[in-house]
Protein backbone atom coordinates (compact mmCIF):
# COMPACT_ATOMS: atom_id res chain seq x y z
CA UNK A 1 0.00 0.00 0.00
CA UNK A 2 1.08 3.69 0.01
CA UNK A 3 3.69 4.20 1.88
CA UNK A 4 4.70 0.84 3.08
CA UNK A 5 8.25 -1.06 1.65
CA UNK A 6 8.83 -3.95 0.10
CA UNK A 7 11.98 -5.78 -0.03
CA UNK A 8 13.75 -6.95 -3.36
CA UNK A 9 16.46 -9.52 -4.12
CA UNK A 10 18.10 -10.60 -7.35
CA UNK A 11 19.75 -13.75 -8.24
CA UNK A 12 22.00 -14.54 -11.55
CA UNK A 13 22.27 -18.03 -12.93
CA UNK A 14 24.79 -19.09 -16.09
CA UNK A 15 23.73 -20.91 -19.40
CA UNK A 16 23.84 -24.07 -17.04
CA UNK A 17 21.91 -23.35 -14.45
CA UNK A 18 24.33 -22.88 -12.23
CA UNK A 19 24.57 -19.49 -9.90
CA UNK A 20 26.97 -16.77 -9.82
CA UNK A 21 27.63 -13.87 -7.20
CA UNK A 22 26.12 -10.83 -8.91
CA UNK A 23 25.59 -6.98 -7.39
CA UNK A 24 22.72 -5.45 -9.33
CA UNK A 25 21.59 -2.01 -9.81
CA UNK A 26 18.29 -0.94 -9.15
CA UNK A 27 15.74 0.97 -11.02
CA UNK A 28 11.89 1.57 -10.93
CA UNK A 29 9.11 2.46 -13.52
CA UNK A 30 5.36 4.07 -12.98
CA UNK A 31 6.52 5.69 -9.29
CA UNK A 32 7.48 5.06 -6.39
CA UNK A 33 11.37 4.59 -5.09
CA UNK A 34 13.98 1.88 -4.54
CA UNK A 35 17.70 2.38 -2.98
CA UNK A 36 21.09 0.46 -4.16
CA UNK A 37 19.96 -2.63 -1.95
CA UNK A 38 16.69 -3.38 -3.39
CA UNK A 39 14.45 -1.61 -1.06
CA UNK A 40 11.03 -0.51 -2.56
CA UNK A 41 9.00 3.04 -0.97
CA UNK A 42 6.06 3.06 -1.88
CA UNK A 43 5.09 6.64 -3.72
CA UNK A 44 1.90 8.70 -2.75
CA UNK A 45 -0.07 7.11 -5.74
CA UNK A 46 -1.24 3.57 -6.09
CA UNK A 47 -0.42 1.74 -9.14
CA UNK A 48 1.51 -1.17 -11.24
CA UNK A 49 5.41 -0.47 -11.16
CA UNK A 50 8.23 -2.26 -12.48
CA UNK A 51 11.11 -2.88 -10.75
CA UNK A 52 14.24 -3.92 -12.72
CA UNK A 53 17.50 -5.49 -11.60
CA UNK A 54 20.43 -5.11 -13.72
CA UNK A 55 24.56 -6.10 -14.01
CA UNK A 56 27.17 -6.68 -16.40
CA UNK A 57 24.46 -6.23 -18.86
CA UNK A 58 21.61 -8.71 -17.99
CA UNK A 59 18.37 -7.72 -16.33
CA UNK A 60 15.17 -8.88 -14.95
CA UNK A 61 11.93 -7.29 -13.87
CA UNK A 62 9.75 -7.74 -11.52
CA UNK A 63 6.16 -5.82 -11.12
CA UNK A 64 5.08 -4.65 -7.85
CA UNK A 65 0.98 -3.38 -7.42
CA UNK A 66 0.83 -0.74 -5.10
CA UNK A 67 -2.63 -0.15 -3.41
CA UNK A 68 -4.20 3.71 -3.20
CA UNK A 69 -4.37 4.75 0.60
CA UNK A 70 -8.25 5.35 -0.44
CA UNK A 71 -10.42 3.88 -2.92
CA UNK A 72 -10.05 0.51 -4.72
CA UNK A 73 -7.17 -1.15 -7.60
CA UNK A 74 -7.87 -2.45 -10.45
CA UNK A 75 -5.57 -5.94 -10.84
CA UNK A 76 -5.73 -7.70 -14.22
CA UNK A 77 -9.11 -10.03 -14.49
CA UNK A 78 -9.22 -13.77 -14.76
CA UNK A 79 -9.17 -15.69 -17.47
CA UNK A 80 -12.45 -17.63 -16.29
CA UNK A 81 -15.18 -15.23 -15.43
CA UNK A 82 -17.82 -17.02 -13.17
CA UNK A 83 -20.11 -16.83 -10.02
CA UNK A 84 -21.43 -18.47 -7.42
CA UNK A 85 -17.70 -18.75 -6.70
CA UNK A 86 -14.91 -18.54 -3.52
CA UNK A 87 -11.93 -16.85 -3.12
CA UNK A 88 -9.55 -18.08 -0.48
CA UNK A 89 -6.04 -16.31 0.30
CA UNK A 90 -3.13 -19.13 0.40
CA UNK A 91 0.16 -17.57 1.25
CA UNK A 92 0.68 -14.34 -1.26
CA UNK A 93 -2.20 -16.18 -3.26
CA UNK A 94 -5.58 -15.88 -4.41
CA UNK A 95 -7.04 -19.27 -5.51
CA UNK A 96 -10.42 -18.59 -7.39
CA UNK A 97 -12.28 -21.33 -7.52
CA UNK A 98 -15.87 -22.83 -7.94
CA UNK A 99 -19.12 -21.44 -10.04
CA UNK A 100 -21.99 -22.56 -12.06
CA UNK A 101 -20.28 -24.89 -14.67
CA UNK A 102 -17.22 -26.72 -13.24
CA UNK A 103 -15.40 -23.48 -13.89
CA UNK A 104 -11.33 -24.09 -13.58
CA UNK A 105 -9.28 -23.43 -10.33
CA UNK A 106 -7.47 -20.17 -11.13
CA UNK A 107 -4.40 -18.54 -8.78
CA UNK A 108 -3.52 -15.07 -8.19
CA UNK A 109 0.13 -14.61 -7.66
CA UNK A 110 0.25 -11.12 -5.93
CA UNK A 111 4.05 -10.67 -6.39
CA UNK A 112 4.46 -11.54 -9.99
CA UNK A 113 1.01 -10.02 -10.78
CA UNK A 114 -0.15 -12.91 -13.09
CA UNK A 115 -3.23 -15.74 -12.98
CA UNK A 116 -2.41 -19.36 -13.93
CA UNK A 117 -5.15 -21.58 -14.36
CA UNK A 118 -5.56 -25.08 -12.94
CA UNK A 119 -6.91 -28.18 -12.91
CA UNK A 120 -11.30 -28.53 -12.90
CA UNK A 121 -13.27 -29.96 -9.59
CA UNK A 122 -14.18 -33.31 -10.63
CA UNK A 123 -17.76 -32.38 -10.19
CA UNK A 124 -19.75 -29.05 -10.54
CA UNK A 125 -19.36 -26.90 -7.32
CA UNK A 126 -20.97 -23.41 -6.22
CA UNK A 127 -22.40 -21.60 -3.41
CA UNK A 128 -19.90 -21.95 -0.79
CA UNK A 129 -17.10 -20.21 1.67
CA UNK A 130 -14.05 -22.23 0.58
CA UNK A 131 -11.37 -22.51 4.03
CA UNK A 132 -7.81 -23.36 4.11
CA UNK A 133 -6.35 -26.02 6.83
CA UNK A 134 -2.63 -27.42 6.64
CA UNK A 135 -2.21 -26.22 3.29
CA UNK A 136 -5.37 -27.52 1.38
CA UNK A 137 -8.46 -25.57 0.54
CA UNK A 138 -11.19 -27.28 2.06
CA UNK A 139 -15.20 -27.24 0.34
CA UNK A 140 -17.93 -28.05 2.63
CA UNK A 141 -21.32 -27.12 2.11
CA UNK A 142 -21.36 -26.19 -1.27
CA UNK A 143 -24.28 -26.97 -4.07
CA UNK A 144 -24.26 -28.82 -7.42
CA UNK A 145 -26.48 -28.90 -10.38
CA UNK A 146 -28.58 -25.95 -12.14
CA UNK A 147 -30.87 -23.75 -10.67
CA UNK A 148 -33.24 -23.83 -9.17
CA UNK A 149 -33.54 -27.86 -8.38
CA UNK A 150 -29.41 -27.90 -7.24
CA UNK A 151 -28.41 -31.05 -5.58
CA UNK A 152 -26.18 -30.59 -2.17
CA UNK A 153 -22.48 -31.89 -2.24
CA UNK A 154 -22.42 -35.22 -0.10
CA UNK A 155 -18.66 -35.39 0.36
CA UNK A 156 -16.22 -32.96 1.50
CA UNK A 157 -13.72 -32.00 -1.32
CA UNK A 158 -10.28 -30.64 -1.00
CA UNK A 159 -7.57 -29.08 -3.26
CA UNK A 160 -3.95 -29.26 -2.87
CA UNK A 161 -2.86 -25.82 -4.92
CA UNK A 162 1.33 -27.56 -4.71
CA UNK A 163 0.37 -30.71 -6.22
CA UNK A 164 -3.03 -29.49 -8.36
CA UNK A 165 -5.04 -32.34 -6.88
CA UNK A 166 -8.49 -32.88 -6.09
CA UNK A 167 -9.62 -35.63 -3.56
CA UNK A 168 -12.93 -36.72 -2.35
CA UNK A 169 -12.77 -36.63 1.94
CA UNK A 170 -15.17 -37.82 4.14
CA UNK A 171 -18.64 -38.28 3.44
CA UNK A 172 -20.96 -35.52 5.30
CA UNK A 173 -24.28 -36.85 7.43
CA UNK A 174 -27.44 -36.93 5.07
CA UNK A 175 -29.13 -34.49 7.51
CA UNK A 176 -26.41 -31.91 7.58
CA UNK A 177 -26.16 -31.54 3.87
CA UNK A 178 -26.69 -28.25 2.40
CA UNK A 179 -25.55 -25.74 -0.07
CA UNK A 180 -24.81 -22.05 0.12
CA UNK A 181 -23.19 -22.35 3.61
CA UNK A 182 -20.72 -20.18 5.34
CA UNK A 183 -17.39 -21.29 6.61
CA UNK A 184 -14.47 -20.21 8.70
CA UNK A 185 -11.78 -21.96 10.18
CA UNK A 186 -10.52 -21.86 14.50
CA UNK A 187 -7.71 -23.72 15.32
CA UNK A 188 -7.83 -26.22 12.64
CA UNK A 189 -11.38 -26.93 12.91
CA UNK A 190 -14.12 -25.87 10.42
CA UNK A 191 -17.27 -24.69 11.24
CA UNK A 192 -20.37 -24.32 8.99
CA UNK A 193 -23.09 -22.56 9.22
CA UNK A 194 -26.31 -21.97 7.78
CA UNK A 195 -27.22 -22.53 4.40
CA UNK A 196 -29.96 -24.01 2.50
CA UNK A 197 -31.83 -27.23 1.12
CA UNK A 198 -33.28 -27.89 -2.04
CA UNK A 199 -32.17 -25.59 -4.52
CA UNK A 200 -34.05 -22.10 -4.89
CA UNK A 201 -37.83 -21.19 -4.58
CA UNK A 202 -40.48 -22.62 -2.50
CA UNK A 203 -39.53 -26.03 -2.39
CA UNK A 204 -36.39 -25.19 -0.42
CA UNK A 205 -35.36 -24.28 3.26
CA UNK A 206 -32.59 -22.02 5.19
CA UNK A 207 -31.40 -23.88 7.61
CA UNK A 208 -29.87 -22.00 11.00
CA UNK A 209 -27.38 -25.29 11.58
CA UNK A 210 -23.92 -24.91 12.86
CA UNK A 211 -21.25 -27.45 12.44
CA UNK A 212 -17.61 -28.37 13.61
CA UNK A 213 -15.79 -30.37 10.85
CA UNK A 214 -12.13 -31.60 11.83
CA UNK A 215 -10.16 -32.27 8.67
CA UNK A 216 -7.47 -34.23 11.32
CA UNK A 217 -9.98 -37.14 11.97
CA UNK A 218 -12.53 -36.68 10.03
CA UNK A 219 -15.63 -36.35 12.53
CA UNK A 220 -18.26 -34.26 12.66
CA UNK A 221 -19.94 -32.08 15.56
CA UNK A 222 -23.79 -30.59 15.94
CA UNK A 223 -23.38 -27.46 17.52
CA UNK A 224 -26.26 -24.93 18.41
CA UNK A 225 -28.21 -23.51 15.82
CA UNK A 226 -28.14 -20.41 14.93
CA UNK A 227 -30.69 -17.43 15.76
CA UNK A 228 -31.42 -16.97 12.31
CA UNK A 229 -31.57 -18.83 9.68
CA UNK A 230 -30.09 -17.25 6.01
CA UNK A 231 -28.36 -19.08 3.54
CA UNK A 232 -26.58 -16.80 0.69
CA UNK A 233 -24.50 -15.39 3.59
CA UNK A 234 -21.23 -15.05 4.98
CA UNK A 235 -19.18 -15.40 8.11
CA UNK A 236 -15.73 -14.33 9.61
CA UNK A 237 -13.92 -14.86 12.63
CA UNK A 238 -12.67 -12.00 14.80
CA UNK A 239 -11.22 -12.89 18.60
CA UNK A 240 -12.63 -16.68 18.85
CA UNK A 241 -16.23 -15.64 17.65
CA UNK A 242 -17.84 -16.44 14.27
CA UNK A 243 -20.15 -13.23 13.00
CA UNK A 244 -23.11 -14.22 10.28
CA UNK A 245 -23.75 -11.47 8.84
CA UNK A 246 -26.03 -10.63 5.45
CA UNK A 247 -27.82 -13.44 3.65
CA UNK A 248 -31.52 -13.90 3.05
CA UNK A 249 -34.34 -17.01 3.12
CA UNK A 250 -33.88 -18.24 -0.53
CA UNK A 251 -36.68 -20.87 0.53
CA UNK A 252 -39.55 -17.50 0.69
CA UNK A 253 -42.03 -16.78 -2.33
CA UNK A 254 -39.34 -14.27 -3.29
CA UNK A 255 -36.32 -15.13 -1.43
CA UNK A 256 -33.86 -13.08 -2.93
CA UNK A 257 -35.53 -9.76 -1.23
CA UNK A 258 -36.17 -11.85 1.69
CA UNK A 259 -32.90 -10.33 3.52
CA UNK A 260 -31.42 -10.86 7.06
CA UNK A 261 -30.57 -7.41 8.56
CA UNK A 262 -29.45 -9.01 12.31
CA UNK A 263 -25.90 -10.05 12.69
CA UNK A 264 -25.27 -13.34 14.97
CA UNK A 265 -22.39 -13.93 16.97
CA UNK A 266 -21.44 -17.39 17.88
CA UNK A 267 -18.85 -17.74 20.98
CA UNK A 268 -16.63 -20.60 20.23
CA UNK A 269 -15.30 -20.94 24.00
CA UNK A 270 -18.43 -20.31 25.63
CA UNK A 271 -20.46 -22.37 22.93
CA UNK A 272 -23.17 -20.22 22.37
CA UNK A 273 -24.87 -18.31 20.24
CA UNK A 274 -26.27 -14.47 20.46
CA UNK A 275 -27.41 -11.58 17.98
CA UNK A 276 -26.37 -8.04 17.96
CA UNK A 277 -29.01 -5.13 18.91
CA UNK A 278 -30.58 -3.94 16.35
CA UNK A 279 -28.22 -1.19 16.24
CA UNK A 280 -25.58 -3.38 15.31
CA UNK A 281 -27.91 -4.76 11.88
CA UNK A 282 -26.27 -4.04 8.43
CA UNK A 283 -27.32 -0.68 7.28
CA UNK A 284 -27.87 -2.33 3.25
CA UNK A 285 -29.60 -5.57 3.87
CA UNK A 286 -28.39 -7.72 0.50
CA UNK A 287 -27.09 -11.58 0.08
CA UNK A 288 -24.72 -12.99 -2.11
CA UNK A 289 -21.92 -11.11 -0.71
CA UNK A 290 -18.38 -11.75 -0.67
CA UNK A 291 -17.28 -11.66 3.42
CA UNK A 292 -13.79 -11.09 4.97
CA UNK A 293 -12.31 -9.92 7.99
CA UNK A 294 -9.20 -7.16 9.03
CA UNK A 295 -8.24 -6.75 12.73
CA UNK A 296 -11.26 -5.84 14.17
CA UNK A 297 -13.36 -5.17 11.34
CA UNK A 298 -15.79 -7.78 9.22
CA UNK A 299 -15.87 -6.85 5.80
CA UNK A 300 -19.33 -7.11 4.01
CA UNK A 301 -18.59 -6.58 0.08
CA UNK A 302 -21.41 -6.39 -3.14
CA UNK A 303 -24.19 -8.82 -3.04
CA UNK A 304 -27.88 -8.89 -4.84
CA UNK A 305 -31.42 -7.77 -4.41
CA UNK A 306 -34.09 -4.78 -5.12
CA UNK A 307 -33.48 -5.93 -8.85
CA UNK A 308 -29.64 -5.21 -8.81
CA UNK A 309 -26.17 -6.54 -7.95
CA UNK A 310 -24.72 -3.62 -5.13
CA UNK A 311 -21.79 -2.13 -4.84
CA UNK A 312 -21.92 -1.14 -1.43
CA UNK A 313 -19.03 -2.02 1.03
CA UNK A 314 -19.70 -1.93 4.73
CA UNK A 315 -17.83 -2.84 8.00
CA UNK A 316 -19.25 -4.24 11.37
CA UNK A 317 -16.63 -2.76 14.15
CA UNK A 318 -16.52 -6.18 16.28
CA UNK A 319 -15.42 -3.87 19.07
CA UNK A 320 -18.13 -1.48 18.61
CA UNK A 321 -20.41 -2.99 17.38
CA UNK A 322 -20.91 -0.06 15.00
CA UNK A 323 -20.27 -0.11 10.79
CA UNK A 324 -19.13 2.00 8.68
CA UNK A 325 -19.32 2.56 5.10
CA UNK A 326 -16.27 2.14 2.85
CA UNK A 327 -15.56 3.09 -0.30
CA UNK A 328 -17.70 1.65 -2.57
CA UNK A 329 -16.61 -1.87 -5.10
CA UNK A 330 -16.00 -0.14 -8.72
CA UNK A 331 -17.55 -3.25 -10.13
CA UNK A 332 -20.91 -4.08 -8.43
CA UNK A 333 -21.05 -7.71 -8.16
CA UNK A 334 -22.65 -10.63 -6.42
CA UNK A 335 -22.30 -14.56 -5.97
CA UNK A 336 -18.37 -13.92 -5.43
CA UNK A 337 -15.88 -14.30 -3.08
CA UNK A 338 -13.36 -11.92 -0.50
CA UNK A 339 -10.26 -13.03 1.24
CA UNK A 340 -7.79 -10.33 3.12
CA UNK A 341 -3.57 -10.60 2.64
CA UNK A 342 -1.79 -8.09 4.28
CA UNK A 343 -4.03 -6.35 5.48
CA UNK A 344 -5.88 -5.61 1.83
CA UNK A 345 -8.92 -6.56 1.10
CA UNK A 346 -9.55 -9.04 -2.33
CA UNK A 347 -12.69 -9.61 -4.32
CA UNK A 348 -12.78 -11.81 -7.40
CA UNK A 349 -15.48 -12.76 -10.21
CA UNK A 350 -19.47 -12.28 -9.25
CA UNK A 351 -22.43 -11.80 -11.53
CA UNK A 352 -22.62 -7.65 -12.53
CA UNK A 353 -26.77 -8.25 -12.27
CA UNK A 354 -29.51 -9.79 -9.87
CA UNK A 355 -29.65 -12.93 -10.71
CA UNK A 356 -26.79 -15.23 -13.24
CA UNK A 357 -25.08 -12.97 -15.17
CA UNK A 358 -23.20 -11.31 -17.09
CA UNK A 359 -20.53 -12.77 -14.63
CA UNK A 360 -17.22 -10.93 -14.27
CA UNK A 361 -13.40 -11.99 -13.63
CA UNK A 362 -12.56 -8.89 -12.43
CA UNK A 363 -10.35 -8.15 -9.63
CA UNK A 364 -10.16 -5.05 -7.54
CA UNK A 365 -8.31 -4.55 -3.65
CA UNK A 366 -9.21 -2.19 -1.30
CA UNK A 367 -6.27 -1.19 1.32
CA UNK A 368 -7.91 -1.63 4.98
CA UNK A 369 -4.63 -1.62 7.20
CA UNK A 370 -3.45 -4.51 9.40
């Protein structure tokens, strides 16, 4: 972000492969600075910069993406546009992944500023909060199938981004099975909440469950319910307690304007369950957002309803209770995910309108501060 540093390094290699001591000179393109040891300042514009490395007459560049101190960057898009999607941060990577139509894994590498696509899910998956335990991303609670009849996932699936693999895990309890769940993850242990049953419409039902999954042994644990029940939702963790927030009752007449307004706060320690006063509700009731968290805050990004896909951003102050208003998403999206590196704030893919499309790769970061 503006005004932080970032630390270079440069190393040469021969015709053979093999390395040789080198002492490089440093130069930068776009803005910003960098001194004779590599060391990047950040200039008082955000931005795409190049940083080169140079001796004896061979070079290499590197780009560096440099967040605004307000207001959102535009990264380069993916190659896969989709929604119904996740984005999950692994390391100083985004790994987009999921979507109507057995869309591709894709990864964000944030410090050579490229996508790489990957290998497909061996089945369709959408409508979930993907986690990451030990290295693999972990899907639980997601739907498959086309609207509005979808089909909830019976296994638990998991991705290895080293290796590019896909297994099958451990099969998930008829009655707990559900799509468009939240997720979050607490000292190795999953926990996922909400979601619904049957597809979309009428026929269907938001569920207020809560569950522990431990990817270690494979078990699974009932917890309380939830106060409310909302599927097209997300969660975060902030201090040992899981916040619901957003979401609506996809199983109504005409679910998607059915919103949840109430945030719920589940206490891991103290195993239990409350909602915020009504003070504390989201100021833009919507579903189908993208959720993250930054320190203290819970990040509540885009989402659907009134006949439009939003892009409002709003923050729950865990130690407040109170939200604020940031700046708002330049492209307003829904059915996407958010995950937070270094203190900034990621949103990938979504569909631009209420409803399935046109979807959208784009990616845009908003700088929220560690």
């Amino acid at each position: 972000a503006v005004g932080q540093t970032q630390q270079f390094t440069a190393a040469g290699f021969d015709q053979y492969g093999n390395p040789y001591a080198m002492s490089p000179g440093w130069s930068v393109s776009g803005g910003g600075s960098i001194n004779s040891n590599g060391l990047f300042s950040a200039a008082s514009a955000g931005g795409p910069f190049t940083v080169l490395a140079s001796d004896d007459g061979v070079s290499g560049s590197a780009e560096v993406n440099v967040l605004p101190d307000s207001g959102w960057a535009t990264l380069p898009s993916s190659n896969h546009p989709r929604h119904e999607s996740s984005l999950v941060a692994f390391g100083t990577k985004l790994i987009l992944m999921g979507g109507r139509g057995a869309r591709p894994v894709e990864i964000f590498d944030l410090e050579t500023n490229q996508w790489s696509t990957r290998s497909s899910p061996p089945l369709e998956l959408h409508h979930f909060q993907a986690t990451v335990v030990d290295g693999l991303v972990y899907i639980i609670g997601a739907y498959t199938g086309s609207w509005p009849f979808e089909d909830a996932v019976d296994h638990v699936y998991t991705y290895d981004p080293i290796l590019d693999q896909w297994s099958v895990g451990p099969l998930i309890p008829a009655e707990r099975r559900r799509g468009s769940a939240a997720a979050v993850v607490h000292q190795n242990q999953i926990y996922v909440a909400g979601g619904i049953v049957g597809g979309h419409g009428e026929h269907a039902e938001a569920k207020r469950w809560l569950d522990k999954f431990d990817p270690a042994t494979g078990s699974w644990t009932v917890l309380p319910d939830m106060p409310t029940a909302r599927d097209h939702f997300g969660a975060a963790i902030v201090a040992g307690k899981i916040y619901a927030v957003a979401g609506r009752d996809s199983g109504a007449s005409d679910g998607v304007d059915v919103t949840v307004s109430q945030t719920d706060v589940y206490d891991i320690n103290a195993s239990s369950w409350g909602t915020l006063p009504s003070s504390s509700n989201i100021p833009t009731a919507r579903s189908g957002v993208g959720v993250t968290s930054s320190g203290d805050l819970v990040i509540v990004i885009g989402g659907e309803g009134q006949g439009q896909a939003w892009d409002s951003v709003e923050a729950l102050d865990t130690t407040s209770g109170n939200w604020q208003t940031l700046p708002a998403i330049p492209t307003a999206r829904h059915g996407m995910g958010a995950a937070t590196i270094n203190g900034s704030v990621y949103v990938a893919a979504g569909s631009q309108s209420q409803g399935g499309g046109p979807e959208t790769g784009a990616l845009e970061a908003l700088f929220i501060g560690d």
